[in-house]
PDB file of N, CA and C in Angstrom:
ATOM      1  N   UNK A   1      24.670   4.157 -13.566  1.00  0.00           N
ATOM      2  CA  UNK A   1      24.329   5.283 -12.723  1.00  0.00           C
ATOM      3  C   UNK A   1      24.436   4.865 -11.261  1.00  0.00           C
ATOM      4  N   UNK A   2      25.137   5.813 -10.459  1.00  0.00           N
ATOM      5  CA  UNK A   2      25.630   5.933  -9.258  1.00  0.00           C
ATOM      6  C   UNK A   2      23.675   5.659  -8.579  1.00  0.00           C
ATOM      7  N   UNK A   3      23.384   5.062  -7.597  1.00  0.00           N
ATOM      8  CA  UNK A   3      22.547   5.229  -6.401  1.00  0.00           C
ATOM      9  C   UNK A   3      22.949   6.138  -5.390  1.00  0.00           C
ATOM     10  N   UNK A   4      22.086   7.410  -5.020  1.00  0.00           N
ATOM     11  CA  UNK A   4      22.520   8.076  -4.113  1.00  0.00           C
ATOM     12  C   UNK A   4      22.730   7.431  -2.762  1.00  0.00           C
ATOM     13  N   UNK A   5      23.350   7.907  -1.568  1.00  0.00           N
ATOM     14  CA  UNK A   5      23.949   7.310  -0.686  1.00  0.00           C
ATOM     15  C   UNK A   5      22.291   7.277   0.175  1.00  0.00           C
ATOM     16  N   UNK A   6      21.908   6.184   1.177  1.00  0.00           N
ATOM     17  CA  UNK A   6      20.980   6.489   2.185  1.00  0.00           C
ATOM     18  C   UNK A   6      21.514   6.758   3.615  1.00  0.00           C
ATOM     19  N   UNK A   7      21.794   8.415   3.500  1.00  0.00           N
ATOM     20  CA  UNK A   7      21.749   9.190   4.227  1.00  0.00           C
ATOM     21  C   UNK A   7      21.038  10.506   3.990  1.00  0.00           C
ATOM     22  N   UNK A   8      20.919  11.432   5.401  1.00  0.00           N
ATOM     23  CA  UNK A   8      20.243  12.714   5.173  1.00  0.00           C
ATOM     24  C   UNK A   8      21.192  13.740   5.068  1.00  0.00           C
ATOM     25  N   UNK A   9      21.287  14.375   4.543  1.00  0.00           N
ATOM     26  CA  UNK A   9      22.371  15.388   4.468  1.00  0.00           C
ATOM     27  C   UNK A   9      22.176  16.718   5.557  1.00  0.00           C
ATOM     28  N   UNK A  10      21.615  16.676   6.020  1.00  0.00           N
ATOM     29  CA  UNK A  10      21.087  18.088   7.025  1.00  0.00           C
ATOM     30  C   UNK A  10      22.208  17.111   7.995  1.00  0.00           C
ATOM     31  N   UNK A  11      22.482  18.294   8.918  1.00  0.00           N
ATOM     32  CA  UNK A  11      23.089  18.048  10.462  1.00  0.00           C
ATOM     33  C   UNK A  11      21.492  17.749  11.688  1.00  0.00           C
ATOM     34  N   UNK A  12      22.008  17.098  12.343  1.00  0.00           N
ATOM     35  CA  UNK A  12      21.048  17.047  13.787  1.00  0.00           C
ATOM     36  C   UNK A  12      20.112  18.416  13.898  1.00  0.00           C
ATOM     37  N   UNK A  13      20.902  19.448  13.909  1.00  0.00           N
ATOM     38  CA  UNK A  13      20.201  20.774  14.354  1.00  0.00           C
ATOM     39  C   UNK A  13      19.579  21.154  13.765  1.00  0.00           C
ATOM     40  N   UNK A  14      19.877  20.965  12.162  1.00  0.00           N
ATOM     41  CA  UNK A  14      18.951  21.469  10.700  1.00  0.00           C
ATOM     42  C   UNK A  14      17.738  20.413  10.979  1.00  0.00           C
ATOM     43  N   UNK A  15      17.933  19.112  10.819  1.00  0.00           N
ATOM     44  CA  UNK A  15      16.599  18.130  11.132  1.00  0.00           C
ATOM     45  C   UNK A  15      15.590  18.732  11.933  1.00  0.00           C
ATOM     46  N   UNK A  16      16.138  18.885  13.695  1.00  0.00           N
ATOM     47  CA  UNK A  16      15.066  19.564  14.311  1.00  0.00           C
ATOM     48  C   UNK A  16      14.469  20.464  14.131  1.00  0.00           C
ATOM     49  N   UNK A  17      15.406  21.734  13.384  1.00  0.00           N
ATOM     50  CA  UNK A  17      14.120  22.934  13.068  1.00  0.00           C
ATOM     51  C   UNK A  17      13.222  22.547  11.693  1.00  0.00           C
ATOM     52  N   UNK A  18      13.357  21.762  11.003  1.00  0.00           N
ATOM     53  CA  UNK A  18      12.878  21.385  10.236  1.00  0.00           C
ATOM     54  C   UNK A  18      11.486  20.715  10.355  1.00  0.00           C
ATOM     55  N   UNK A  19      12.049  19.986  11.193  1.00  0.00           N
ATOM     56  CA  UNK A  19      10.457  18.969  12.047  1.00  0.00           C
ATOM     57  C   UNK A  19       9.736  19.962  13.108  1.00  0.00           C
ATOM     58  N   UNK A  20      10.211  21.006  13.356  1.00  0.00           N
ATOM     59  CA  UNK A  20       9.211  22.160  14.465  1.00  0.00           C
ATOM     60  C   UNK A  20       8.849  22.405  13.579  1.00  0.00           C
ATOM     61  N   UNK A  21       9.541  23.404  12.420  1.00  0.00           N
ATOM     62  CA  UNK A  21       8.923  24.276  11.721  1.00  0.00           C
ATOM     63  C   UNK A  21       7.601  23.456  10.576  1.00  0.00           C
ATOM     64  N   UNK A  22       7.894  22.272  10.063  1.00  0.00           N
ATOM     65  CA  UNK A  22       7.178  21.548   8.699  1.00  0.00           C
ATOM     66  C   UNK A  22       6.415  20.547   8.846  1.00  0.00           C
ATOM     67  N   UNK A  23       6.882  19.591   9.589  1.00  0.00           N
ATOM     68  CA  UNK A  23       6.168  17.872   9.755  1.00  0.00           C
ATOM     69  C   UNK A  23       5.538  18.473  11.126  1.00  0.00           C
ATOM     70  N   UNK A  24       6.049  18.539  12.200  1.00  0.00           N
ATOM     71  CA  UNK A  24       5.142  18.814  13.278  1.00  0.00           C
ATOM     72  C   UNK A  24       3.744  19.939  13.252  1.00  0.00           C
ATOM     73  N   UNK A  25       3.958  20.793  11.879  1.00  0.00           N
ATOM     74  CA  UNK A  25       2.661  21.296  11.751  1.00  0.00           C
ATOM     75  C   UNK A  25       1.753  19.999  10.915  1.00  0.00           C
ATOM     76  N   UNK A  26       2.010  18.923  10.067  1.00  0.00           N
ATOM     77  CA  UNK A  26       1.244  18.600   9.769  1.00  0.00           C
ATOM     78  C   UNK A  26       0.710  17.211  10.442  1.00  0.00           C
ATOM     79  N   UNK A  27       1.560  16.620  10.966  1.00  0.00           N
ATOM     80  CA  UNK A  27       1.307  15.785  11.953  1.00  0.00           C
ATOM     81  C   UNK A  27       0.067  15.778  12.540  1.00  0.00           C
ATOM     82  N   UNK A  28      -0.562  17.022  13.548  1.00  0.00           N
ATOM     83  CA  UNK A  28      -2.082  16.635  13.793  1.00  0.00           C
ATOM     84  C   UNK A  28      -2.619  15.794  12.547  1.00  0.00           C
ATOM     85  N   UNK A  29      -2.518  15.954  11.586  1.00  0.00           N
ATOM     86  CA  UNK A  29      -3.836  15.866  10.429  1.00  0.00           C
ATOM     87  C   UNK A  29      -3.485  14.369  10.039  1.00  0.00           C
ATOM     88  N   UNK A  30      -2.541  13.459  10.509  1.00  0.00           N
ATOM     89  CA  UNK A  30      -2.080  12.247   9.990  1.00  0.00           C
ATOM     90  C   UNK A  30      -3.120  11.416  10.827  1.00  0.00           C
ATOM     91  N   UNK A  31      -3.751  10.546  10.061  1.00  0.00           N
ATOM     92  CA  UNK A  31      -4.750   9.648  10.337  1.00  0.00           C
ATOM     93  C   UNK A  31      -4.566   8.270  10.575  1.00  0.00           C
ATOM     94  N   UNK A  32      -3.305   8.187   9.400  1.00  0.00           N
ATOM     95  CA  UNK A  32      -3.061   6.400   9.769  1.00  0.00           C
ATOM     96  C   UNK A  32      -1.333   6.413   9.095  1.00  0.00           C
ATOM     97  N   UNK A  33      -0.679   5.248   9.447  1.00  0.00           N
ATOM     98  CA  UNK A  33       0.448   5.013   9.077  1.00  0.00           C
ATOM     99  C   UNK A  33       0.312   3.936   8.535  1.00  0.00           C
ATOM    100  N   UNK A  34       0.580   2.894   7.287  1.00  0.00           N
ATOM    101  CA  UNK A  34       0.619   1.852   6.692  1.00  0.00           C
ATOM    102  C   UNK A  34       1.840   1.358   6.188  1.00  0.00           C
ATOM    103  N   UNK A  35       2.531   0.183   6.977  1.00  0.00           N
ATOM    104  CA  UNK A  35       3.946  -0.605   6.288  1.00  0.00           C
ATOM    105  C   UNK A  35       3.754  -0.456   4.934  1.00  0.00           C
ATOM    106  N   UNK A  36       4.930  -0.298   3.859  1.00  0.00           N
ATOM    107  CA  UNK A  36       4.742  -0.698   2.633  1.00  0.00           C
ATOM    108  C   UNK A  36       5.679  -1.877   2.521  1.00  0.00           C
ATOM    109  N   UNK A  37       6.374  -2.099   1.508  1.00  0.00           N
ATOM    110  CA  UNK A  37       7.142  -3.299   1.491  1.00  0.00           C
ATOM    111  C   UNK A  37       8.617  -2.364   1.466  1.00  0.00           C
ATOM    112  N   UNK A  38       8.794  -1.558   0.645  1.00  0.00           N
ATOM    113  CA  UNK A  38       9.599  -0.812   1.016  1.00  0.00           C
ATOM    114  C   UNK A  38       9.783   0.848   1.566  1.00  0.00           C
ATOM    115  N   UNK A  39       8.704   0.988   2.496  1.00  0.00           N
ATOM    116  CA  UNK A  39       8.526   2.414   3.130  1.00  0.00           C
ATOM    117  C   UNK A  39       7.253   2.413   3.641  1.00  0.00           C
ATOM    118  N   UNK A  40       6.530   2.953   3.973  1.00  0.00           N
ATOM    119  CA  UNK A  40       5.491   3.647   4.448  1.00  0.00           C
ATOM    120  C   UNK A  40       4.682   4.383   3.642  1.00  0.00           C
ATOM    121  N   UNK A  41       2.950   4.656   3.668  1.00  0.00           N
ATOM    122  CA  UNK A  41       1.926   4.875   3.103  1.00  0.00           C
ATOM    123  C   UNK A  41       1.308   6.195   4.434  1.00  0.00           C
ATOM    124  N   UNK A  42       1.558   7.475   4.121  1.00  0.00           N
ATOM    125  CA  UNK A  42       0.817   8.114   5.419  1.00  0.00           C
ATOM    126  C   UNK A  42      -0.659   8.533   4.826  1.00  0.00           C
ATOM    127  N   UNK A  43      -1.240   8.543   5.459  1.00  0.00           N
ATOM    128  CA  UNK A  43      -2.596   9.374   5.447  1.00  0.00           C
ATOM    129  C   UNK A  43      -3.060  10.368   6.202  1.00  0.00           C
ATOM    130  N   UNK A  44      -3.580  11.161   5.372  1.00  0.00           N
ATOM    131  CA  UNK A  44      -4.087  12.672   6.168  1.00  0.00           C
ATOM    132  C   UNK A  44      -4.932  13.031   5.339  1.00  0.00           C
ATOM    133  N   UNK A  45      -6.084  14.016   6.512  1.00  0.00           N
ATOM    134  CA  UNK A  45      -6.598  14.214   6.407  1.00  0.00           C
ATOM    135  C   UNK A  45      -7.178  15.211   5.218  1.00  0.00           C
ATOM    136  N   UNK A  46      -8.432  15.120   4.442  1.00  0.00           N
ATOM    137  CA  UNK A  46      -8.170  15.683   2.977  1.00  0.00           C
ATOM    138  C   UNK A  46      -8.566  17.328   2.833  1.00  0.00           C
ATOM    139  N   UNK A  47      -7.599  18.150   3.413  1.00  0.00           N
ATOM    140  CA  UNK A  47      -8.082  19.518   3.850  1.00  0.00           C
ATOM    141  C   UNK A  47      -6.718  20.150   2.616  1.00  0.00           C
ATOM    142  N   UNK A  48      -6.993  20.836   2.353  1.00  0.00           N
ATOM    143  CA  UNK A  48      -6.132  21.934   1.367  1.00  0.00           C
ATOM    144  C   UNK A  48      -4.996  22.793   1.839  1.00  0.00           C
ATOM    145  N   UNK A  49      -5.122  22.798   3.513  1.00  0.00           N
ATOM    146  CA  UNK A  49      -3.533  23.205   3.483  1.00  0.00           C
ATOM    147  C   UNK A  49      -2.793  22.036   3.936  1.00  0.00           C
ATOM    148  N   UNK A  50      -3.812  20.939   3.934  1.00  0.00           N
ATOM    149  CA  UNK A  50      -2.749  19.509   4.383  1.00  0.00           C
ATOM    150  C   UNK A  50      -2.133  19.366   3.174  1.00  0.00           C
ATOM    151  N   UNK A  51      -2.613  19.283   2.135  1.00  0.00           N
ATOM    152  CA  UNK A  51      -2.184  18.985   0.333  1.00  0.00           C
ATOM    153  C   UNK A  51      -0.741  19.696   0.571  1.00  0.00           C
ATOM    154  N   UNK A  52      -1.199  21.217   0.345  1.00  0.00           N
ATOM    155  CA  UNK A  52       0.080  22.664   0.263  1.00  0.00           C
ATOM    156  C   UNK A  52       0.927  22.347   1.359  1.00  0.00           C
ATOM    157  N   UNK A  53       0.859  22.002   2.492  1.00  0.00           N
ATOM    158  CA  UNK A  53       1.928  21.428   3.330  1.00  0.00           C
ATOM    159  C   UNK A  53       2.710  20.286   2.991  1.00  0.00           C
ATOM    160  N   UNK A  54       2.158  19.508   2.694  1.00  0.00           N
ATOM    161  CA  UNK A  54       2.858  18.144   1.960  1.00  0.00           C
ATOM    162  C   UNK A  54       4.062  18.635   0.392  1.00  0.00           C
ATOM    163  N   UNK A  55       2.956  19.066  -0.277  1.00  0.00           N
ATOM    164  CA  UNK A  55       3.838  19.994  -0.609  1.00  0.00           C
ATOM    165  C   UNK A  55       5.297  20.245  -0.921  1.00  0.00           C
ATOM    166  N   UNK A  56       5.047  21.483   0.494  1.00  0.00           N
ATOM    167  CA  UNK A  56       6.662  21.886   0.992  1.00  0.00           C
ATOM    168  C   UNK A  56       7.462  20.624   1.427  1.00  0.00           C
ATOM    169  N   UNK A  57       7.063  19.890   2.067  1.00  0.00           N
ATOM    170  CA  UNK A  57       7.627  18.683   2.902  1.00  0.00           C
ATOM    171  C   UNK A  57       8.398  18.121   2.064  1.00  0.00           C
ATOM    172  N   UNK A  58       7.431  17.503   1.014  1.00  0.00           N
ATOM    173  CA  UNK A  58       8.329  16.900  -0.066  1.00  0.00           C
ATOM    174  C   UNK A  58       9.437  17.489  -0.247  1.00  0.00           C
ATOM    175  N   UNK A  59       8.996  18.719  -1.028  1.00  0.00           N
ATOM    176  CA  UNK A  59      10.405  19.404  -1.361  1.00  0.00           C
ATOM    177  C   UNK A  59      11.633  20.010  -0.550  1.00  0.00           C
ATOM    178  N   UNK A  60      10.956  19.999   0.658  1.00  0.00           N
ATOM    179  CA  UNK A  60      12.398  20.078   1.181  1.00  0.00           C
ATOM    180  C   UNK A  60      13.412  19.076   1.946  1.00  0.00           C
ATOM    181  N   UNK A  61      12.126  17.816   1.519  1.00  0.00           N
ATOM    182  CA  UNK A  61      12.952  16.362   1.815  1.00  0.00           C
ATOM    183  C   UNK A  61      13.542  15.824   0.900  1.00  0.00           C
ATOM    184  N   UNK A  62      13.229  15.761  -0.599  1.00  0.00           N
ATOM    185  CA  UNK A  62      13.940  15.319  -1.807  1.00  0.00           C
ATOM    186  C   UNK A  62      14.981  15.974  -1.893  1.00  0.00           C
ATOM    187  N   UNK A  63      15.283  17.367  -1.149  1.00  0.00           N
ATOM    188  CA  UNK A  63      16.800  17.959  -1.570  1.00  0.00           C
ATOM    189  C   UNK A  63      17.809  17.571  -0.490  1.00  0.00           C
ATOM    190  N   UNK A  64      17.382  16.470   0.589  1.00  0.00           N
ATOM    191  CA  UNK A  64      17.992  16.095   1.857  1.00  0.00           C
ATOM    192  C   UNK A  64      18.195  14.755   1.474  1.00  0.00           C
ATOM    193  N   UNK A  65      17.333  14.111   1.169  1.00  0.00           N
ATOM    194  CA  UNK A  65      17.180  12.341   0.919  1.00  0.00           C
ATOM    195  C   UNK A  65      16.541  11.773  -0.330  1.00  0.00           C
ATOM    196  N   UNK A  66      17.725  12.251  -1.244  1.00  0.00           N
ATOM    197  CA  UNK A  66      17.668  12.036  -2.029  1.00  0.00           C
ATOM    198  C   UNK A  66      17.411  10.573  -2.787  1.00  0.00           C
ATOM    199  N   UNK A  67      17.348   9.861  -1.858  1.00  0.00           N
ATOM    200  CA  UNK A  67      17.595   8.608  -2.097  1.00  0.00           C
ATOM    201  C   UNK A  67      15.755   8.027  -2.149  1.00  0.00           C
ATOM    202  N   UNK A  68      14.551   8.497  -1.388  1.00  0.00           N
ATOM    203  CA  UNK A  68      14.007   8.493  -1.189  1.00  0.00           C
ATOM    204  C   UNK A  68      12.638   8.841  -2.721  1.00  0.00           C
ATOM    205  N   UNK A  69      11.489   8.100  -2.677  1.00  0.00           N
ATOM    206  CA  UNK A  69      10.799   8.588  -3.812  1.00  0.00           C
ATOM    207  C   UNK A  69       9.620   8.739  -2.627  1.00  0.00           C
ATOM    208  N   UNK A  70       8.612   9.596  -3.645  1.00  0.00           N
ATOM    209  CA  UNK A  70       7.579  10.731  -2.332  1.00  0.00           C
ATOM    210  C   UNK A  70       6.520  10.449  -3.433  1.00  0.00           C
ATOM    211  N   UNK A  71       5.321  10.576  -3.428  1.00  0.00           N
ATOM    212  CA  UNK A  71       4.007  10.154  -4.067  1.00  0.00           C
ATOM    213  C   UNK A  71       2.708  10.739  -3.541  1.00  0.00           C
ATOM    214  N   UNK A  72       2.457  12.001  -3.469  1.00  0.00           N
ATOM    215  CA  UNK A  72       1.262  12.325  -3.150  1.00  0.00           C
ATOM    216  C   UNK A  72      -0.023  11.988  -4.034  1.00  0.00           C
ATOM    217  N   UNK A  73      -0.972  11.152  -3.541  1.00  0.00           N
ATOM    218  CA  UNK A  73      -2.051  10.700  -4.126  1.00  0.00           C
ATOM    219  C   UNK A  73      -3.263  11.345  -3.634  1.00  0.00           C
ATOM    220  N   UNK A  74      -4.288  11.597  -4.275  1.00  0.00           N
ATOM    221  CA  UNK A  74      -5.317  12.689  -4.139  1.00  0.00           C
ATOM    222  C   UNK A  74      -6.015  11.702  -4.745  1.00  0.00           C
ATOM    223  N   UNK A  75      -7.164  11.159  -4.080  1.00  0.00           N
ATOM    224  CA  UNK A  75      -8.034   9.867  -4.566  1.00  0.00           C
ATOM    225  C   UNK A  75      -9.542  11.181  -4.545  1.00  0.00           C
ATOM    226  N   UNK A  76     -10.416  10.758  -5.698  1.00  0.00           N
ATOM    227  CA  UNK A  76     -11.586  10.910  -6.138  1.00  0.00           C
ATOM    228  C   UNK A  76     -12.361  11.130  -4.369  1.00  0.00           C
ATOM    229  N   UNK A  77     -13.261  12.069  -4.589  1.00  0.00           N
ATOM    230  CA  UNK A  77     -14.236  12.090  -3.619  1.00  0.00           C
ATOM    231  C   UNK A  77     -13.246  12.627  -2.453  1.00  0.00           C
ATOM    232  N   UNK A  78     -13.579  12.743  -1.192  1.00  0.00           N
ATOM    233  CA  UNK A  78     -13.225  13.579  -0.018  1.00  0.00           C
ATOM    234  C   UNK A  78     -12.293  12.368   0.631  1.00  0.00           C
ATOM    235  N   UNK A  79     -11.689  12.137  -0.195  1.00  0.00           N
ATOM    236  CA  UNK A  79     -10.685  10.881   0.704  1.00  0.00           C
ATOM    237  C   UNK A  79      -9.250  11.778   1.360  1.00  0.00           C
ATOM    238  N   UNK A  80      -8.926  10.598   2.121  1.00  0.00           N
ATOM    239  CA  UNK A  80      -7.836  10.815   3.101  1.00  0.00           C
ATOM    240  C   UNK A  80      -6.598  10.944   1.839  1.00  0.00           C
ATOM    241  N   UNK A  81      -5.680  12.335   1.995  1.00  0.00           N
ATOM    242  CA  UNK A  81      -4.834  12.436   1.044  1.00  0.00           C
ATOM    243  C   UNK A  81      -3.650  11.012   1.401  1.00  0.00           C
ATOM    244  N   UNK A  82      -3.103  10.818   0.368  1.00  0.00           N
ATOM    245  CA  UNK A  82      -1.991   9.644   1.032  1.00  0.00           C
ATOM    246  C   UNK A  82      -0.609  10.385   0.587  1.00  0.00           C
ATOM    247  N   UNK A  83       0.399  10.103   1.163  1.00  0.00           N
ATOM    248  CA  UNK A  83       1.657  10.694   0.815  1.00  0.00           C
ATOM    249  C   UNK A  83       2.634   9.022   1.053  1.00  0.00           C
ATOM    250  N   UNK A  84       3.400   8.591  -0.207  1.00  0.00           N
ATOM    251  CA  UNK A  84       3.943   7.481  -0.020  1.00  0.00           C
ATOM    252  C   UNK A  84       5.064   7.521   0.182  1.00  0.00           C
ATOM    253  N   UNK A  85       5.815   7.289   1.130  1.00  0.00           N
ATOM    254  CA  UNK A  85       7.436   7.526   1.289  1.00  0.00           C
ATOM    255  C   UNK A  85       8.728   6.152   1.040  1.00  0.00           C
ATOM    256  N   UNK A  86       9.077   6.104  -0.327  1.00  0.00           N
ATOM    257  CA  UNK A  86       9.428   4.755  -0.320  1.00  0.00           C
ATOM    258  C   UNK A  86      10.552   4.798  -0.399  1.00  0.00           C
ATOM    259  N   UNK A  87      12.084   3.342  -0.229  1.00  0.00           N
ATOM    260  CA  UNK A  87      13.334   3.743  -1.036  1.00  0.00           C
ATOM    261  C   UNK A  87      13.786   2.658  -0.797  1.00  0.00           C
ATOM    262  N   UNK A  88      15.248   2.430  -1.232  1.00  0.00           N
ATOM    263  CA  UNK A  88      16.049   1.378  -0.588  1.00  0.00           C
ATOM    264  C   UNK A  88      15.519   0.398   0.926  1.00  0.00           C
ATOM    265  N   UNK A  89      15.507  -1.004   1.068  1.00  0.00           N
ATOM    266  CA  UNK A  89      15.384  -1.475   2.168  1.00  0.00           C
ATOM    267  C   UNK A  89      15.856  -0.919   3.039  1.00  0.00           C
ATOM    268  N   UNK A  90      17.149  -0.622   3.054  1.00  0.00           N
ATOM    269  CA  UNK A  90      17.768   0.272   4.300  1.00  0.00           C
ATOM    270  C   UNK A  90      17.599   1.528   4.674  1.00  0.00           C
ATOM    271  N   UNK A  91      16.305   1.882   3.586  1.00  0.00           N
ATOM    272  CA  UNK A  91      15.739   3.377   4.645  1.00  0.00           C
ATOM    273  C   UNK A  91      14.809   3.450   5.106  1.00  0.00           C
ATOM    274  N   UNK A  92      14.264   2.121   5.327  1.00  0.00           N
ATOM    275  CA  UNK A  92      12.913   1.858   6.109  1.00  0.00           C
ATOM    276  C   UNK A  92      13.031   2.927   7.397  1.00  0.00           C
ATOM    277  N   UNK A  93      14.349   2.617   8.103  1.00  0.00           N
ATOM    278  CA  UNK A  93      14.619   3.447   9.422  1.00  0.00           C
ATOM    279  C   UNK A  93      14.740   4.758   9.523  1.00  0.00           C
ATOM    280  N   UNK A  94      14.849   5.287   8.200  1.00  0.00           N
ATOM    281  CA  UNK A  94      15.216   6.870   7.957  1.00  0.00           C
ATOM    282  C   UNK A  94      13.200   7.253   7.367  1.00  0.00           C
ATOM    283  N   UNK A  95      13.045   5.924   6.596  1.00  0.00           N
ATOM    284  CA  UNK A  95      11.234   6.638   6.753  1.00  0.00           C
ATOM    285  C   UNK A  95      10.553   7.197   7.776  1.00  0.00           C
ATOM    286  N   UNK A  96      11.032   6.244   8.511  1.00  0.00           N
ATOM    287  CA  UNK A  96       9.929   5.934   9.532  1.00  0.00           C
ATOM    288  C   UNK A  96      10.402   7.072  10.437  1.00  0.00           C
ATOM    289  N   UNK A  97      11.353   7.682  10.772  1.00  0.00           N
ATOM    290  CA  UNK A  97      11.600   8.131  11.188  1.00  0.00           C
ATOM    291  C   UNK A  97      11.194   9.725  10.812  1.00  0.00           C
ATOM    292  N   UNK A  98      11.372   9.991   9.603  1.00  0.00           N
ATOM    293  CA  UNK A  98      10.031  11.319   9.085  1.00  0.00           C
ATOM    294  C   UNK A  98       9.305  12.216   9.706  1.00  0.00           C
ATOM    295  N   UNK A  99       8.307  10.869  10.709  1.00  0.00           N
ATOM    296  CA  UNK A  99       7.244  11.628  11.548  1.00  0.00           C
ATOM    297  C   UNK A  99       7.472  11.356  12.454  1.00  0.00           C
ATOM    298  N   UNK A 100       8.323  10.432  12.941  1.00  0.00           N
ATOM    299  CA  UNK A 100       9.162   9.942  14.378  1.00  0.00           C
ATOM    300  C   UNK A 100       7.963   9.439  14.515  1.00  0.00           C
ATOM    301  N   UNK A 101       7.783   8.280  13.692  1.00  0.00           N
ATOM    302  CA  UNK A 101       7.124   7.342  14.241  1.00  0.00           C
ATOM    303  C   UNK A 101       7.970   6.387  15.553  1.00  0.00           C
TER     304      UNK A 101
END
């Protein structure tokens, strides 16, 4: 089995309305950023339209970057939701880039 390519398939212009319209609403609510070994660990805050926003995010990032695996974790008690963004070594730069870190 083929590995999908690590690239995003949107153009420049699709990215930006994408990040006005989706990540930049949830962005306030991001609490911490954590290296993984291969991607990033975000945290936010544990509110119910942060969950339903994440969400959408996912899904309209798995049909762009494909290459990418997504992990929303919902820990016991009022914890910080985590969303894990992992993939190939060489998309550390396309993670991170997500929330423009």
């Amino acid at each position: 089995m083929m590995k999908p390519p690590v690239a995003c398939t949107l153009t420049e212009a699709e990215m930006r309305k994408r990040r006005q319209m989706i990540v930049d609403s949830i962005r306030p609510a991001l609490l911490s950023v954590t290296p993984l070994p291969t991607g990033f660990a975000f945290r936010f805050e544990p509110a119910s339209e942060v969950l339903a926003q994440l969400g959408r995010v996912v899904d309209l990032e798995r049909q762009c970057c494909s290459f990418l695996t997504y992990k929303i974790i919902v820990e016991a008690g009022h914890q910080p939701i985590c969303l894990e963004v992992t993939g190939p070594p060489e998309a550390k730069v396309v993670i991170a880039d997500f929330l423009s870190l």
